[in-house]
PDB file of N, CA and C in Angstrom:
ATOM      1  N   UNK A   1      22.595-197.778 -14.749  1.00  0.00           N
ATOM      2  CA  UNK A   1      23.583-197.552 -15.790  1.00  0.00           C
ATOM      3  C   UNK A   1      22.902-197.653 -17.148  1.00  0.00           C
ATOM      4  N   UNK A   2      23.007-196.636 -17.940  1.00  0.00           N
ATOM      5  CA  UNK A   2      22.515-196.699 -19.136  1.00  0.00           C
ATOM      6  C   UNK A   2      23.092-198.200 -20.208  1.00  0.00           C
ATOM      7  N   UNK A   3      22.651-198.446 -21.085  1.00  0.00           N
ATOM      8  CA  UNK A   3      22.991-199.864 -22.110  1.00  0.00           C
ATOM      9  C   UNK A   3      23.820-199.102 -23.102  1.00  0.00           C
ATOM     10  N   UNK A   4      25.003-200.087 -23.499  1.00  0.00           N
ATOM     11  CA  UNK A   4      26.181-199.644 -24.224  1.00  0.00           C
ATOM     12  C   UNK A   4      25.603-199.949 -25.379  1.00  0.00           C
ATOM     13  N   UNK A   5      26.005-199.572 -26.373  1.00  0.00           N
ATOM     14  CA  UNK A   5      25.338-199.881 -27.989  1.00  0.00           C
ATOM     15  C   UNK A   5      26.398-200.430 -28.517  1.00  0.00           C
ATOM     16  N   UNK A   6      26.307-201.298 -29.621  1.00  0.00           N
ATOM     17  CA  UNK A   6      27.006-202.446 -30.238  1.00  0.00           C
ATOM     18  C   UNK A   6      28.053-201.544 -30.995  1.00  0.00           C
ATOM     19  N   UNK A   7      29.799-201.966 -30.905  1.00  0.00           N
ATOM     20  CA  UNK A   7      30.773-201.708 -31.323  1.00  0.00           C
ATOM     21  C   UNK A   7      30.565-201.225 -32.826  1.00  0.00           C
ATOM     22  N   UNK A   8      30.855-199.601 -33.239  1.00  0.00           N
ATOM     23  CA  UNK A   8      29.706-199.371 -34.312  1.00  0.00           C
ATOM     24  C   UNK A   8      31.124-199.639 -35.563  1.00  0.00           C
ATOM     25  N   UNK A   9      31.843-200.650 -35.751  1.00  0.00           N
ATOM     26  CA  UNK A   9      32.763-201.419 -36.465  1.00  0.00           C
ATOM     27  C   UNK A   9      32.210-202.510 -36.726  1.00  0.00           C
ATOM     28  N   UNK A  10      32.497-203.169 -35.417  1.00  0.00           N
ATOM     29  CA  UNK A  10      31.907-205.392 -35.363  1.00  0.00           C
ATOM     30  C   UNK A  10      30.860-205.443 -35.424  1.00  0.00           C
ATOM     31  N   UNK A  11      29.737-204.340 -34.519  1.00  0.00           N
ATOM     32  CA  UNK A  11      28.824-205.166 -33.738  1.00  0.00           C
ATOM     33  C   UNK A  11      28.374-205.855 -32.578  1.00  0.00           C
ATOM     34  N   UNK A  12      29.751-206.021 -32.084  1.00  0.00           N
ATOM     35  CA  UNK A  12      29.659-206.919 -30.869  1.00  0.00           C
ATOM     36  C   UNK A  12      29.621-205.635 -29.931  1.00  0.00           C
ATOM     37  N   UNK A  13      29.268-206.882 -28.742  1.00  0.00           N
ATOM     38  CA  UNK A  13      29.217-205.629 -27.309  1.00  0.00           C
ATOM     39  C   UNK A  13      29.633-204.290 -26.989  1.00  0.00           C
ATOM     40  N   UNK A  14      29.566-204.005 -26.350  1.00  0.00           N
ATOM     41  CA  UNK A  14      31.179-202.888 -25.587  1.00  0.00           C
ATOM     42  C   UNK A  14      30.875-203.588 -24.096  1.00  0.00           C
ATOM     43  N   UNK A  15      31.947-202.970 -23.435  1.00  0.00           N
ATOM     44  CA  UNK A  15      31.903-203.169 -22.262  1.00  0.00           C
ATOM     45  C   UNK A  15      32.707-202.250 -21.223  1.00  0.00           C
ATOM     46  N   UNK A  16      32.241-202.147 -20.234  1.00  0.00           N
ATOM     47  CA  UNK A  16      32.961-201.020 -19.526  1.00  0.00           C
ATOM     48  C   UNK A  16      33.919-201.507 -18.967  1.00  0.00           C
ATOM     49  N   UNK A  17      34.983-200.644 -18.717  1.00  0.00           N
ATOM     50  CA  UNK A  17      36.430-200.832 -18.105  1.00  0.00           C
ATOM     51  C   UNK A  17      36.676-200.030 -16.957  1.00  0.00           C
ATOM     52  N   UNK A  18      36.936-200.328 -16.092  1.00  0.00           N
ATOM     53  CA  UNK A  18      37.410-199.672 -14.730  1.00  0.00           C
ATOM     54  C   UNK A  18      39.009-199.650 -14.720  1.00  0.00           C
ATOM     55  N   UNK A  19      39.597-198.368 -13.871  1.00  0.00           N
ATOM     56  CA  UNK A  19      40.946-198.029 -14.128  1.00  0.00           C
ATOM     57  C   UNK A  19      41.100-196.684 -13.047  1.00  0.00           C
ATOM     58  N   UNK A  20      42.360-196.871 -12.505  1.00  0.00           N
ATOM     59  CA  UNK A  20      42.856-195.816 -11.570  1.00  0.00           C
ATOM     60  C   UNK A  20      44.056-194.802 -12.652  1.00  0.00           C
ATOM     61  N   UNK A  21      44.118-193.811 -12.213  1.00  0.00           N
ATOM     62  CA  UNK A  21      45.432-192.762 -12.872  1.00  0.00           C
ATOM     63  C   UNK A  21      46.256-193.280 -11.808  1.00  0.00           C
ATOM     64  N   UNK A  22      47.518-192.651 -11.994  1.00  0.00           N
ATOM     65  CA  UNK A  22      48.783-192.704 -11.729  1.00  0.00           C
ATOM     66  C   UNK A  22      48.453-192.211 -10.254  1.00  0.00           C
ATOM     67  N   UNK A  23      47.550-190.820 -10.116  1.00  0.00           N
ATOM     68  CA  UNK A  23      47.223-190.254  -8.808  1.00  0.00           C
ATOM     69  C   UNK A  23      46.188-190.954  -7.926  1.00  0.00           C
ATOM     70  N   UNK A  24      45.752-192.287  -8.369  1.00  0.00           N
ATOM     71  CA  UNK A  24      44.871-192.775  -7.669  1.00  0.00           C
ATOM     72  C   UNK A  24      43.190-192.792  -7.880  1.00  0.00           C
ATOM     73  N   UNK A  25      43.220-191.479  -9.093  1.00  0.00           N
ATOM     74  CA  UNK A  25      41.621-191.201  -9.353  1.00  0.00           C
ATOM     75  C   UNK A  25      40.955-192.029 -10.030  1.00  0.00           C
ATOM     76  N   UNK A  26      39.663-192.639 -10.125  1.00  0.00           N
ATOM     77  CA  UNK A  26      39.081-193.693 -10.770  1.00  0.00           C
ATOM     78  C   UNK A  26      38.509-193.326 -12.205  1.00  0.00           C
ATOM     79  N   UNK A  27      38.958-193.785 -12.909  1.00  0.00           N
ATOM     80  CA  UNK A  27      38.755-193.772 -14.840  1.00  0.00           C
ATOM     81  C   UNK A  27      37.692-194.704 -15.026  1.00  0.00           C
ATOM     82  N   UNK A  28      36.517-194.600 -16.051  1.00  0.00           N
ATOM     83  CA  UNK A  28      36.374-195.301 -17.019  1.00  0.00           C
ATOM     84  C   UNK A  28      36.435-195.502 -18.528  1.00  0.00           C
ATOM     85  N   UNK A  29      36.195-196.399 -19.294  1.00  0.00           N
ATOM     86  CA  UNK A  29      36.558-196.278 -20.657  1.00  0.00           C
ATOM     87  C   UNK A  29      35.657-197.601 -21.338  1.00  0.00           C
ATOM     88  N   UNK A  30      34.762-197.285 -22.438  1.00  0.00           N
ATOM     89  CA  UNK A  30      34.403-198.532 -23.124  1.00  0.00           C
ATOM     90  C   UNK A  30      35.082-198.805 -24.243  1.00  0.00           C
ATOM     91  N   UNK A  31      35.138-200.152 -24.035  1.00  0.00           N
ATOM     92  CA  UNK A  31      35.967-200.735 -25.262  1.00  0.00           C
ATOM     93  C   UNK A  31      34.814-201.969 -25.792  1.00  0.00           C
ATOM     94  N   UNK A  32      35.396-202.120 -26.902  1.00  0.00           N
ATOM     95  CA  UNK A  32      34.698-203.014 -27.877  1.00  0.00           C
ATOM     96  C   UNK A  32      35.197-204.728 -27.046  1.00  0.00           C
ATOM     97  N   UNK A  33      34.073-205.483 -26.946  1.00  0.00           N
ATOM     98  CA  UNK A  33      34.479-206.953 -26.256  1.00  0.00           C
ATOM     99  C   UNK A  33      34.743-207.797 -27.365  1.00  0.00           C
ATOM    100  N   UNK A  34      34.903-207.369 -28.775  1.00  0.00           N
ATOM    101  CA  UNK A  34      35.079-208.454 -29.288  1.00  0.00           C
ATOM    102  C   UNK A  34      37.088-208.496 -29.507  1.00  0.00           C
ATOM    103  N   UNK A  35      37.791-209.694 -29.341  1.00  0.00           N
ATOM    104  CA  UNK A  35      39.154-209.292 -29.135  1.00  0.00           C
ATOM    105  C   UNK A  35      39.710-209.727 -30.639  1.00  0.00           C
ATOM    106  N   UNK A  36      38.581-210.023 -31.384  1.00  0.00           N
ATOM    107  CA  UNK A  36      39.224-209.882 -33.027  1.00  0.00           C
ATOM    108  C   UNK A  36      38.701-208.707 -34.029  1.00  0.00           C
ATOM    109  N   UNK A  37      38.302-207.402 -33.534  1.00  0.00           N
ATOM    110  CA  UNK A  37      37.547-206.660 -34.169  1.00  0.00           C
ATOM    111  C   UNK A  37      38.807-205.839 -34.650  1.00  0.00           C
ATOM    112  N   UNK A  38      38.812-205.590 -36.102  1.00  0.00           N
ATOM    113  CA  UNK A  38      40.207-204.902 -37.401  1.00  0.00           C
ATOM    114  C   UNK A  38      40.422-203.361 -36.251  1.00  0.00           C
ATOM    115  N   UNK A  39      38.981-202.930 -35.623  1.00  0.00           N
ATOM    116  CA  UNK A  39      39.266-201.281 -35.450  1.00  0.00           C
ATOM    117  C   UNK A  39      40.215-201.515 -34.221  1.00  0.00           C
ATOM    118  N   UNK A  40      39.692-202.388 -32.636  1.00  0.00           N
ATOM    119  CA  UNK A  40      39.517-202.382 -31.680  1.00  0.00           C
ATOM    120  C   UNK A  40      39.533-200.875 -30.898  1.00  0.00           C
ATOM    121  N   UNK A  41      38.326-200.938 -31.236  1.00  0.00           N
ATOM    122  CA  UNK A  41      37.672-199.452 -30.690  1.00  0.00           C
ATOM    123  C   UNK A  41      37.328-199.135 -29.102  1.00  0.00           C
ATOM    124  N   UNK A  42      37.724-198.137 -28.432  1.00  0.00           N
ATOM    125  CA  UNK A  42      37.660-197.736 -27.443  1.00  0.00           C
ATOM    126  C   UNK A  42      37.312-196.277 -27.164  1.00  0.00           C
ATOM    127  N   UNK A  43      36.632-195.986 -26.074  1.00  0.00           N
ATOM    128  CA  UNK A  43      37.278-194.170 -25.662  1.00  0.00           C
ATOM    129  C   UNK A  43      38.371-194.142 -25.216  1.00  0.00           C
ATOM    130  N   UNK A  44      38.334-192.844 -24.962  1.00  0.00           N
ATOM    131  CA  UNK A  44      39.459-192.281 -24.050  1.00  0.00           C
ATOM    132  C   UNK A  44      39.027-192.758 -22.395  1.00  0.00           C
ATOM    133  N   UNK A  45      39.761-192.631 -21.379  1.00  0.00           N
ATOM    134  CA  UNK A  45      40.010-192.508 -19.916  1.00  0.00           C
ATOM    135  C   UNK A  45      38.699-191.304 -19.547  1.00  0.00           C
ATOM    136  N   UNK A  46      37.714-191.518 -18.813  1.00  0.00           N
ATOM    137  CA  UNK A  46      36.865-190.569 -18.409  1.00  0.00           C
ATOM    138  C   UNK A  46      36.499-190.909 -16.805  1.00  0.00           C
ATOM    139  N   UNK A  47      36.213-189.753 -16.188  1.00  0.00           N
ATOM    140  CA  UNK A  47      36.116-189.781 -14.560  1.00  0.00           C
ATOM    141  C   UNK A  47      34.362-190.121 -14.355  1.00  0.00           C
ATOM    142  N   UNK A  48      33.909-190.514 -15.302  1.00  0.00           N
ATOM    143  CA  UNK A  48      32.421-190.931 -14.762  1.00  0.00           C
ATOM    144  C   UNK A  48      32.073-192.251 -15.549  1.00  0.00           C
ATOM    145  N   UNK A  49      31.180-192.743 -15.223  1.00  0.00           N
ATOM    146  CA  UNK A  49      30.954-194.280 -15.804  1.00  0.00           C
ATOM    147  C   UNK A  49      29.891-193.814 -17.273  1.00  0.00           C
ATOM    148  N   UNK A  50      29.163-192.590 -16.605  1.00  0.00           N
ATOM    149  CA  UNK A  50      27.709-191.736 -17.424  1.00  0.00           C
ATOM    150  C   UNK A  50      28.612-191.354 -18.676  1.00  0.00           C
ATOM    151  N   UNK A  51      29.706-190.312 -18.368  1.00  0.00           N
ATOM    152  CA  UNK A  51      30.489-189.632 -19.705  1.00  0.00           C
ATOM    153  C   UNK A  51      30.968-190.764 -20.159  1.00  0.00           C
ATOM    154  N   UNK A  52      31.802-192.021 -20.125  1.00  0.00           N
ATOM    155  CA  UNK A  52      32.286-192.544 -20.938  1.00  0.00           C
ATOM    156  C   UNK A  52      31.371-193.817 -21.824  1.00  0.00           C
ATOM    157  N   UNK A  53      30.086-193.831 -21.400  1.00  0.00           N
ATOM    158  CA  UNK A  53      29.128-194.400 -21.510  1.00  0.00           C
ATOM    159  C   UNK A  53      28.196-193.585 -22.864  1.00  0.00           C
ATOM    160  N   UNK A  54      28.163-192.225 -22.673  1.00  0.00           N
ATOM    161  CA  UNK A  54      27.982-191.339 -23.792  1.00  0.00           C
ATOM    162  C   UNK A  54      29.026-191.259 -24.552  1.00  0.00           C
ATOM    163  N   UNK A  55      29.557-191.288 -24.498  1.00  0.00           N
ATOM    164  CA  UNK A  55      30.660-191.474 -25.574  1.00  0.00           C
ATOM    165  C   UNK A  55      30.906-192.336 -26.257  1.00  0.00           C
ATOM    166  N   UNK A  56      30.558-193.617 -25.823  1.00  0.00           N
ATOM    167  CA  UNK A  56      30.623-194.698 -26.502  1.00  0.00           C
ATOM    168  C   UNK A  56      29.447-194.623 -27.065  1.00  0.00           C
ATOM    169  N   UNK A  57      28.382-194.206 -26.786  1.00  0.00           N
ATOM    170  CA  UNK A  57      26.891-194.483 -27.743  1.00  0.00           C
ATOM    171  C   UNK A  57      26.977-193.636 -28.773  1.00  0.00           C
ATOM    172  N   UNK A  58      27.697-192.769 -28.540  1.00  0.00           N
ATOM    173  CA  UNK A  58      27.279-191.413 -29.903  1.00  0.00           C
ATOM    174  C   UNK A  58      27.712-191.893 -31.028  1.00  0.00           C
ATOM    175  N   UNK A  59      27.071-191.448 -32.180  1.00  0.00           N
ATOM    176  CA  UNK A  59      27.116-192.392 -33.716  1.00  0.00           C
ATOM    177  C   UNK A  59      27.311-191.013 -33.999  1.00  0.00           C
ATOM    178  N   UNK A  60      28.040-190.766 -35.523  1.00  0.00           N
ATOM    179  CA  UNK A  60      28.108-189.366 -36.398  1.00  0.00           C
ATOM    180  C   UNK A  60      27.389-190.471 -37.473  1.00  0.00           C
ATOM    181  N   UNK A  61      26.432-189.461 -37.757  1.00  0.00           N
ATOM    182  CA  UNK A  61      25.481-189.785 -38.855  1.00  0.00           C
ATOM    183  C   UNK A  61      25.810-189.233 -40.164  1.00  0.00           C
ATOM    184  N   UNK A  62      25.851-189.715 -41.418  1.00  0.00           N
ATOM    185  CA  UNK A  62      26.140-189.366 -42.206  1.00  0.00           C
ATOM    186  C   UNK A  62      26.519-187.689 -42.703  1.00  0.00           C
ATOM    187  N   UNK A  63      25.395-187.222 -42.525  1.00  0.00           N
ATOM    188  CA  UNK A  63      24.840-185.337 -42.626  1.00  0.00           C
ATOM    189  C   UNK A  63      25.855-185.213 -41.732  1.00  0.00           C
ATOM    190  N   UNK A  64      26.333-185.756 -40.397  1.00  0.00           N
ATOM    191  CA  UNK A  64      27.598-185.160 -39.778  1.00  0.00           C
ATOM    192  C   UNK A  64      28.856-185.187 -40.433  1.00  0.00           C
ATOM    193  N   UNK A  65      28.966-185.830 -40.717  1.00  0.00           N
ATOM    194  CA  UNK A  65      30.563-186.324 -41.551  1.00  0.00           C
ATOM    195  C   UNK A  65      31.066-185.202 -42.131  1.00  0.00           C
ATOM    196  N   UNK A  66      32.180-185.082 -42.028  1.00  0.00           N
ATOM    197  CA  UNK A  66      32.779-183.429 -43.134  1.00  0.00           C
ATOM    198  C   UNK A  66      33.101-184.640 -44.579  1.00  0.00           C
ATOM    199  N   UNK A  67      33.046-183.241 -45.488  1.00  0.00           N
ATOM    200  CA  UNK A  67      33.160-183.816 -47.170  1.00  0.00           C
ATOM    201  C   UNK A  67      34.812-184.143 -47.201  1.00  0.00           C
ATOM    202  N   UNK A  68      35.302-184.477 -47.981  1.00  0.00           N
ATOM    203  CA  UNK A  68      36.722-184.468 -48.471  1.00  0.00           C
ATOM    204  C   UNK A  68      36.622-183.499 -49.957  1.00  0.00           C
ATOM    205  N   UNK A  69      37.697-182.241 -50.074  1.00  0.00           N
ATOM    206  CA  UNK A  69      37.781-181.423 -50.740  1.00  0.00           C
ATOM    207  C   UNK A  69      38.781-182.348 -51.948  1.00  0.00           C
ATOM    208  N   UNK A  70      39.283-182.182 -52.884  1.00  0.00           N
ATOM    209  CA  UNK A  70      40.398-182.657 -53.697  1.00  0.00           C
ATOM    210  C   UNK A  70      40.502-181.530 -54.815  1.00  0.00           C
ATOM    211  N   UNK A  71      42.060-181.544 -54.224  1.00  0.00           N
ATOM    212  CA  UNK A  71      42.553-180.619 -54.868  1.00  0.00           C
ATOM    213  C   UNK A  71      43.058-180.532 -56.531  1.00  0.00           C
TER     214      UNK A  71
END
C-alpha cells in the first residue's frame, strides 16, 4: 500500500477507511485522523484502496489554482 501524505489543512495523518454501499460493494475513502481539524477533510467513496489513496496524495500546486476574475 502506498503512504498517505499528511492532511494538506492540519498536517496530521490520513487514514484509510473501509466501507460497503448499500449493494454490498466494498468502498474506500481517506480521511484526515485528526478529529479537531477546522476542514475535516476527506475523499469521496472509491472502489480501490490505490484510487482513493491517489486522491488523497494529490496537492494542486499553486500554477494549478485558477485566478479569481473581479468584476
Amino acid at each position: 500500500m502506498s503512504e498517505l501524505k499528511p492532511c494538506p489543512f492540519c498536517g496530521v495523518e490520513g487514514r484509510l477507511i473501509k466501507g460497503k454501499t448499500a449493494y454490498g460493494l466494498q468502498t474506500f475513502r481517506v480521511s484526515c485522523s485528526n478529529h479537531k481539524c477546522a476542514v475535516s477533510a476527506h475523499t469521496v467513496d472509491f472502489t480501490s484502496k490505490k484510487a482513493a489513496i491517489a486522491a488523497w496524495n494529490e496537492r494542486v500546486t499553486m500554477a494549478q489554482k485558477p485566478t479569481r476574475r473581479r468584476a
